[in-house]
PDB file of N, CA and C in Angstrom:
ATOM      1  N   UNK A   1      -0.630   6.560   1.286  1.00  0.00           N
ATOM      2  CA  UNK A   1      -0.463   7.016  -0.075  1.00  0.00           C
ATOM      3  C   UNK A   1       1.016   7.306  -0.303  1.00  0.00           C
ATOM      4  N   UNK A   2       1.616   6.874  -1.405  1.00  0.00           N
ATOM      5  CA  UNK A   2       3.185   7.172  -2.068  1.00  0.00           C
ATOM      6  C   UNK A   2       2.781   8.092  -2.908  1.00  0.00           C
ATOM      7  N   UNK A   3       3.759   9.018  -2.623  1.00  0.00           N
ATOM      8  CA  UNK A   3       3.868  10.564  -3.701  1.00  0.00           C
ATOM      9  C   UNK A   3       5.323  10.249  -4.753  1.00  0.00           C
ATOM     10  N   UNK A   4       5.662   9.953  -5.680  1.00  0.00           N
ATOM     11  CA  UNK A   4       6.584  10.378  -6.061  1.00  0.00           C
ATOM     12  C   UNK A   4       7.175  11.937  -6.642  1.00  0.00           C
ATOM     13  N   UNK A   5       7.944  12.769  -6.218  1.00  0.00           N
ATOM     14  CA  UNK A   5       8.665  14.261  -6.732  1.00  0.00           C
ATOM     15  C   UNK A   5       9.816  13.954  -7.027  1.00  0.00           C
ATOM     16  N   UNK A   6       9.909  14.649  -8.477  1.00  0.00           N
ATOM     17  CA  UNK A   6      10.802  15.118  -9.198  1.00  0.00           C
ATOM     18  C   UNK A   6      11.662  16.983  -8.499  1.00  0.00           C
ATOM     19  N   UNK A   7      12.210  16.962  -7.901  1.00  0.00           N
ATOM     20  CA  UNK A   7      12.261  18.760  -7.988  1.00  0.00           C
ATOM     21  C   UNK A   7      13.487  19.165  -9.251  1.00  0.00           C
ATOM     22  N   UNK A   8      12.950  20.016  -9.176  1.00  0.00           N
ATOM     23  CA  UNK A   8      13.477  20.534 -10.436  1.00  0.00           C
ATOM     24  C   UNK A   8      14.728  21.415 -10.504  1.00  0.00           C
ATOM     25  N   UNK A   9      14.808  22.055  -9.056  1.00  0.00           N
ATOM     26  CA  UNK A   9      16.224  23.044  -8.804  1.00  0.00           C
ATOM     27  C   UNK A   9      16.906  22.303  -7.929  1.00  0.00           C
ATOM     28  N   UNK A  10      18.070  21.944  -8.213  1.00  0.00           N
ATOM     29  CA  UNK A  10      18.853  21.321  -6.653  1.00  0.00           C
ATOM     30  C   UNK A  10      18.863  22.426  -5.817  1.00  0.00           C
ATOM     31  N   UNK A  11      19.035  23.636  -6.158  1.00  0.00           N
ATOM     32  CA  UNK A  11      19.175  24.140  -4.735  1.00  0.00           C
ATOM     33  C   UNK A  11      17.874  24.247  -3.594  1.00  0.00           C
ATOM     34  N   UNK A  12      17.066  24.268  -4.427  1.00  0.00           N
ATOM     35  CA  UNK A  12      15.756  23.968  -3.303  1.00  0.00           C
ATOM     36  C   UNK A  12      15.935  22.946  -2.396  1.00  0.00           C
ATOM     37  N   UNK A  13      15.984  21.362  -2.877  1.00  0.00           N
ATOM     38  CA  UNK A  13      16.355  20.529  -1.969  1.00  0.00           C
ATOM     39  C   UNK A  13      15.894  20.513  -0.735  1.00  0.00           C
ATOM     40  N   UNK A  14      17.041  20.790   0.071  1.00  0.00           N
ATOM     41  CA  UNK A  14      17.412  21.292   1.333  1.00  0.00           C
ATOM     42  C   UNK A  14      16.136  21.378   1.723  1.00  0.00           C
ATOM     43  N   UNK A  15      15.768  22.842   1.392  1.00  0.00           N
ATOM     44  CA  UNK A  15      14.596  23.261   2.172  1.00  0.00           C
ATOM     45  C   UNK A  15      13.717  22.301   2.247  1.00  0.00           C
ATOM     46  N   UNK A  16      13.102  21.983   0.850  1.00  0.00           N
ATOM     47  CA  UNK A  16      11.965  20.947   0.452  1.00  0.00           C
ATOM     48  C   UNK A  16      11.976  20.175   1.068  1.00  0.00           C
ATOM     49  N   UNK A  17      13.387  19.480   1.536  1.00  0.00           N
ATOM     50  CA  UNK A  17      13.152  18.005   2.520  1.00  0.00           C
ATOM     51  C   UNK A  17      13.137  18.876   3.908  1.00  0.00           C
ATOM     52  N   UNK A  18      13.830  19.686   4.516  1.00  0.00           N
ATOM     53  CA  UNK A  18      13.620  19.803   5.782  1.00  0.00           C
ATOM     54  C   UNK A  18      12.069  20.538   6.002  1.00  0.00           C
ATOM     55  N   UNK A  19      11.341  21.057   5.379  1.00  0.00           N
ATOM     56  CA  UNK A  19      10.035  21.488   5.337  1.00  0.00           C
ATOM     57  C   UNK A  19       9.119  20.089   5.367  1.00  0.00           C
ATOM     58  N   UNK A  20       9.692  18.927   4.668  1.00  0.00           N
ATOM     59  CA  UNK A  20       8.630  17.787   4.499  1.00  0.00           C
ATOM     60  C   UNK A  20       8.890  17.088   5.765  1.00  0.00           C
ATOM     61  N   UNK A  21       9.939  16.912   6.102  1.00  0.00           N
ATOM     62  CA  UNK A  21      10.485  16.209   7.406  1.00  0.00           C
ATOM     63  C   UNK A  21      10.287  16.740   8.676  1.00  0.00           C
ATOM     64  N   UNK A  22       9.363  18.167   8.673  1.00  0.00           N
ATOM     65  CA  UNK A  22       8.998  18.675   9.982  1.00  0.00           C
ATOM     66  C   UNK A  22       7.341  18.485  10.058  1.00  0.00           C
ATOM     67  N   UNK A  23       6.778  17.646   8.988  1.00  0.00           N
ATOM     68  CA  UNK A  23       5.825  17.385   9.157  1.00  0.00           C
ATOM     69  C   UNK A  23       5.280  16.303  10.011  1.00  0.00           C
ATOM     70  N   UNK A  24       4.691  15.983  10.771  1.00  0.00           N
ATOM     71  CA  UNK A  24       4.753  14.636  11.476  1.00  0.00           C
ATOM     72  C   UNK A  24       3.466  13.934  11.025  1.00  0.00           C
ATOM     73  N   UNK A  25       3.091  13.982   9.352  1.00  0.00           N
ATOM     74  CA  UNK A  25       1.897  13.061   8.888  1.00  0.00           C
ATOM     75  C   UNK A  25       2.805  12.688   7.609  1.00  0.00           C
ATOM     76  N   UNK A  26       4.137  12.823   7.446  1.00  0.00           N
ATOM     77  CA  UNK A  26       4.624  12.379   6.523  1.00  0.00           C
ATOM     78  C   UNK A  26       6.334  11.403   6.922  1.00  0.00           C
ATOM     79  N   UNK A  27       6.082  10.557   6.367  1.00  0.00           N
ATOM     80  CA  UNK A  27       7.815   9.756   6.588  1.00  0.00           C
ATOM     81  C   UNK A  27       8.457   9.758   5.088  1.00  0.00           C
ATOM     82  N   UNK A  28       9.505  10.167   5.343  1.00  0.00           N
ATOM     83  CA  UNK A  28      10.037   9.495   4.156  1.00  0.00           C
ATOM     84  C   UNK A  28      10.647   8.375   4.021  1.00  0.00           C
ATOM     85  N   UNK A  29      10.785   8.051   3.346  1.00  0.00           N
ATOM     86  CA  UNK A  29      11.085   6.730   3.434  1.00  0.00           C
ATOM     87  C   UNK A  29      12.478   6.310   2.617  1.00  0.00           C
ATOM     88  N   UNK A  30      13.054   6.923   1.380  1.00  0.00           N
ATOM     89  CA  UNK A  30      13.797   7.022   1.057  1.00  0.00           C
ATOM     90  C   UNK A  30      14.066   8.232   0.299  1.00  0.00           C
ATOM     91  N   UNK A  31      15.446   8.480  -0.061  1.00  0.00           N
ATOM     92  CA  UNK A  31      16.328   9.351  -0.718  1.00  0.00           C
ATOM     93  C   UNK A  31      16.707   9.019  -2.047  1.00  0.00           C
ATOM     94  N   UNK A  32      16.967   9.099  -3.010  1.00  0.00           N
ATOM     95  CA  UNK A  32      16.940   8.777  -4.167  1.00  0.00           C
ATOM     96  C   UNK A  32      18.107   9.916  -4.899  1.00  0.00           C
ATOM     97  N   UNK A  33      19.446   9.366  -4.312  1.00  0.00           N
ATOM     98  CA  UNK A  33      20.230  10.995  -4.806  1.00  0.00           C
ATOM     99  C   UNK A  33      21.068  10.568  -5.909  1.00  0.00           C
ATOM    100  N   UNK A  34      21.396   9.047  -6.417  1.00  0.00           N
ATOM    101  CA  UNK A  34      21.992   8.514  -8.054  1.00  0.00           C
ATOM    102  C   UNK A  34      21.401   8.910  -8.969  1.00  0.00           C
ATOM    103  N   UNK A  35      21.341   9.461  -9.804  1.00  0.00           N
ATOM    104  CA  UNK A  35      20.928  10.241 -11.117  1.00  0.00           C
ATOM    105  C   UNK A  35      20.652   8.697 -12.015  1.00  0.00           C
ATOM    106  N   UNK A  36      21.262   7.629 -11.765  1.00  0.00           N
ATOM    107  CA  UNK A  36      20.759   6.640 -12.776  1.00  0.00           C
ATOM    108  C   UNK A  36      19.380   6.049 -12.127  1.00  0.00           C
ATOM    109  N   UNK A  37      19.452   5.716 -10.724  1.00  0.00           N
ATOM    110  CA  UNK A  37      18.138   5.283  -9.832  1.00  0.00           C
ATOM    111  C   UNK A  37      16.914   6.068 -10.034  1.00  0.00           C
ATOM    112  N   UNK A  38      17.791   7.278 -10.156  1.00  0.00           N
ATOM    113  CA  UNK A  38      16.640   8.666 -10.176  1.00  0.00           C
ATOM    114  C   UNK A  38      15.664   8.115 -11.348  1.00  0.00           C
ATOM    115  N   UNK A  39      16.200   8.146 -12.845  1.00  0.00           N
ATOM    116  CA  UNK A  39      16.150   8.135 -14.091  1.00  0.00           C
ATOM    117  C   UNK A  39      15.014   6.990 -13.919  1.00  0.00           C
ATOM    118  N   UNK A  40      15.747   5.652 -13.569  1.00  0.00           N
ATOM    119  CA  UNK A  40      14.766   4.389 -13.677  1.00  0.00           C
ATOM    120  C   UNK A  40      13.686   4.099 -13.077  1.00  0.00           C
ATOM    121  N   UNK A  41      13.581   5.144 -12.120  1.00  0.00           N
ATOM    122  CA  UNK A  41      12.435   5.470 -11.141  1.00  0.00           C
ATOM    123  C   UNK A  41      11.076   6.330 -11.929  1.00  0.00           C
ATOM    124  N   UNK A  42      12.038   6.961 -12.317  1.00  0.00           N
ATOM    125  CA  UNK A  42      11.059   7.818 -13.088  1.00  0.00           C
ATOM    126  C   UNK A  42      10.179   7.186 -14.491  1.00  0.00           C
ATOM    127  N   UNK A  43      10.924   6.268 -15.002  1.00  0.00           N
ATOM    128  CA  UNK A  43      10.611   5.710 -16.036  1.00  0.00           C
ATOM    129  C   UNK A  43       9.682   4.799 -15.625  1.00  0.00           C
ATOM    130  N   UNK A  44       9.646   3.969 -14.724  1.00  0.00           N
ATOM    131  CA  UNK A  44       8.860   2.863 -14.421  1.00  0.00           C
ATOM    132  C   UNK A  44       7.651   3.783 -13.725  1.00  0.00           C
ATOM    133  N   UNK A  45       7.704   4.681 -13.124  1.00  0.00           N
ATOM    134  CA  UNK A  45       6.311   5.773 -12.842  1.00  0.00           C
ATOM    135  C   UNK A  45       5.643   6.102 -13.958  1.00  0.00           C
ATOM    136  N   UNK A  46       6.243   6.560 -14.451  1.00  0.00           N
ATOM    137  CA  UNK A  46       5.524   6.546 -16.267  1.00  0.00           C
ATOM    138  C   UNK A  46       4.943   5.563 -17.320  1.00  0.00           C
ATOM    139  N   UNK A  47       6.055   4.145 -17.114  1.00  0.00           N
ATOM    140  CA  UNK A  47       5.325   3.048 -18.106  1.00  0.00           C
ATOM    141  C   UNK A  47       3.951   2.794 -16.847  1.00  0.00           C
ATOM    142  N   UNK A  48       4.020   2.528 -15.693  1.00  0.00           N
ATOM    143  CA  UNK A  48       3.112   2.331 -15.186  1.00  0.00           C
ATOM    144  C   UNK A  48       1.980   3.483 -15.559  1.00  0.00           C
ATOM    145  N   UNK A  49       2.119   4.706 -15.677  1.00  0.00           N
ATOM    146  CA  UNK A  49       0.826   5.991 -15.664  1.00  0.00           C
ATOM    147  C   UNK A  49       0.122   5.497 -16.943  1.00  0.00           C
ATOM    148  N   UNK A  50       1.373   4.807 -18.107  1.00  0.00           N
ATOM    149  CA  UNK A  50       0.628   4.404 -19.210  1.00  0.00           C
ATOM    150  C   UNK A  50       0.111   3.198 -19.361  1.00  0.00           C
ATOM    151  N   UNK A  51       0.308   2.472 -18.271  1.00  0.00           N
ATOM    152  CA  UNK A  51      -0.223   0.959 -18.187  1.00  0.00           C
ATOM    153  C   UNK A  51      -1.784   1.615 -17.893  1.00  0.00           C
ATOM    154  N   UNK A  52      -1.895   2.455 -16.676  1.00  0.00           N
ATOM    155  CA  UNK A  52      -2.918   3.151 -16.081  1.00  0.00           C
ATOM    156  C   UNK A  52      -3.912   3.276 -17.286  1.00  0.00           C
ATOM    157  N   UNK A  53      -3.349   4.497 -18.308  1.00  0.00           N
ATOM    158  CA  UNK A  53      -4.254   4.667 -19.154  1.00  0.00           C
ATOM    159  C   UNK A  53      -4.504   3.794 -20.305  1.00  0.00           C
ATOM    160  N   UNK A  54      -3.490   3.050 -20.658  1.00  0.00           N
ATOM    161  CA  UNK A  54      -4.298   2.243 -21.444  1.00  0.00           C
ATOM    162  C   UNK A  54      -5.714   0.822 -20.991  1.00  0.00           C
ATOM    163  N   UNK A  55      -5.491   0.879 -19.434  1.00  0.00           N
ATOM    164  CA  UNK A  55      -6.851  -0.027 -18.728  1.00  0.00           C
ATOM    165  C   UNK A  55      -8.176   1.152 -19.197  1.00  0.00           C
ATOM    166  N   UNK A  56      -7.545   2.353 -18.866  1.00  0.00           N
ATOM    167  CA  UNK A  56      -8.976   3.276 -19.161  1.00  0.00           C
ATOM    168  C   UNK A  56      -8.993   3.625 -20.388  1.00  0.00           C
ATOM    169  N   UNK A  57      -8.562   3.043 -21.493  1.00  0.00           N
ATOM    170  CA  UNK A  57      -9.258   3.191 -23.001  1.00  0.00           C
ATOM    171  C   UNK A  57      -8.806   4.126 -23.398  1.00  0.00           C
ATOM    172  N   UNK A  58      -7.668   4.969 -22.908  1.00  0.00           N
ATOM    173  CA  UNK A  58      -7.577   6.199 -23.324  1.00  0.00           C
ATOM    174  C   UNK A  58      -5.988   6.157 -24.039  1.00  0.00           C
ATOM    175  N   UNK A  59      -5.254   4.909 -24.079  1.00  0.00           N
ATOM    176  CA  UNK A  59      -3.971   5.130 -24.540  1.00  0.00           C
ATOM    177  C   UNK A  59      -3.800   3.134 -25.336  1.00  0.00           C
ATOM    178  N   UNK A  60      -3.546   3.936 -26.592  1.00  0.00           N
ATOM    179  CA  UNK A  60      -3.246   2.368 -27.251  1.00  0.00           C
ATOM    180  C   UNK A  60      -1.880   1.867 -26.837  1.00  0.00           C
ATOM    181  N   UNK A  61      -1.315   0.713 -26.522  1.00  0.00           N
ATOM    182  CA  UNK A  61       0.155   0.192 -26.283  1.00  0.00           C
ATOM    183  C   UNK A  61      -0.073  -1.105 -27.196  1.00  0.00           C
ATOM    184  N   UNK A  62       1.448  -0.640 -27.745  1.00  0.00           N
ATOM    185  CA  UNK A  62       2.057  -1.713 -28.473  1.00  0.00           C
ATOM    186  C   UNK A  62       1.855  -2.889 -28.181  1.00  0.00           C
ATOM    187  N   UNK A  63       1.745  -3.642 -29.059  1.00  0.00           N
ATOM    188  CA  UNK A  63       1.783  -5.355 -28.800  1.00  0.00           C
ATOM    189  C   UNK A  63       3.102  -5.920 -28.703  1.00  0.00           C
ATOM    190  N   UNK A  64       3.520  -6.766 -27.589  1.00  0.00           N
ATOM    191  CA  UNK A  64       5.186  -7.647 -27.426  1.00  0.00           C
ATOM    192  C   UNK A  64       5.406  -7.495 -28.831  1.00  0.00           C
ATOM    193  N   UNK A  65       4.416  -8.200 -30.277  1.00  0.00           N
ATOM    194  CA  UNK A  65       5.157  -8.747 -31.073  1.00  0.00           C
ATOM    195  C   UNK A  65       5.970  -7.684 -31.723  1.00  0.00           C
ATOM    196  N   UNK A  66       4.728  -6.323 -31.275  1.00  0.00           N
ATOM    197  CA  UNK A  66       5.158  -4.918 -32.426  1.00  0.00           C
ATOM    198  C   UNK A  66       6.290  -4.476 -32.217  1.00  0.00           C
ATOM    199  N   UNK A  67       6.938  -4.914 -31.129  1.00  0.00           N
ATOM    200  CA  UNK A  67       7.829  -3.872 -29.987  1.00  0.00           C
ATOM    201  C   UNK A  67       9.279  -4.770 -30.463  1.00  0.00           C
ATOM    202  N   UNK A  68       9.266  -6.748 -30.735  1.00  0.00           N
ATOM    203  CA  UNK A  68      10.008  -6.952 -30.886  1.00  0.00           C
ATOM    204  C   UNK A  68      10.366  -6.851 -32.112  1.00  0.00           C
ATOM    205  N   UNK A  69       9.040  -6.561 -32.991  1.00  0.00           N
ATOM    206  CA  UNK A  69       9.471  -6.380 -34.769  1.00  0.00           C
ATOM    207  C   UNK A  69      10.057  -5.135 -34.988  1.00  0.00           C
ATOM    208  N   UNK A  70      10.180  -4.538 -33.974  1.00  0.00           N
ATOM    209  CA  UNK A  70      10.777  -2.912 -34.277  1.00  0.00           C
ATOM    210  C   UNK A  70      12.603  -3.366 -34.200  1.00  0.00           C
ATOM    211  N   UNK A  71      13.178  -3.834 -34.153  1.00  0.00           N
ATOM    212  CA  UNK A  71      14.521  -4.434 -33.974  1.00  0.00           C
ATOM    213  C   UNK A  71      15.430  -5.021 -34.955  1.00  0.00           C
TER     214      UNK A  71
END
């Protein structure tokens, strides 16, 4: 299973990773410390959560054409 976290205080950090990294049922796998990587990471977690819900009926998404007539 992939977790993605956001934390919210830099100064936590530190701890947060050396607390996750003394676990031995977890790897990390990467670091993510560019604020633009951060950003686009986050965004594509999200269009995906809404890809998610719109399969379960629960979120309407735009049509290509609607998205390019907005322009």
């Amino acid at each position: 299973m992939k977790v993605l976290l956001d934390i919210k205080e830099n100064n936590r950090v530190p701890f947060f990773m050396e607390m996750v990294k003394s676990l031995d049922y977890v790897t990390v796998l990467k670091e993510i410390k560019d604020k633009r990587k951060s950003r686009f990471i986050a965004d594509l977690a999200e269009a995906f959560e809404e890809v998610k819900l719109h399969e379960e009926g629960k979120k309407k998404l735009k049509s290509a054409k609607d998205l390019l007539n907005e322009f």
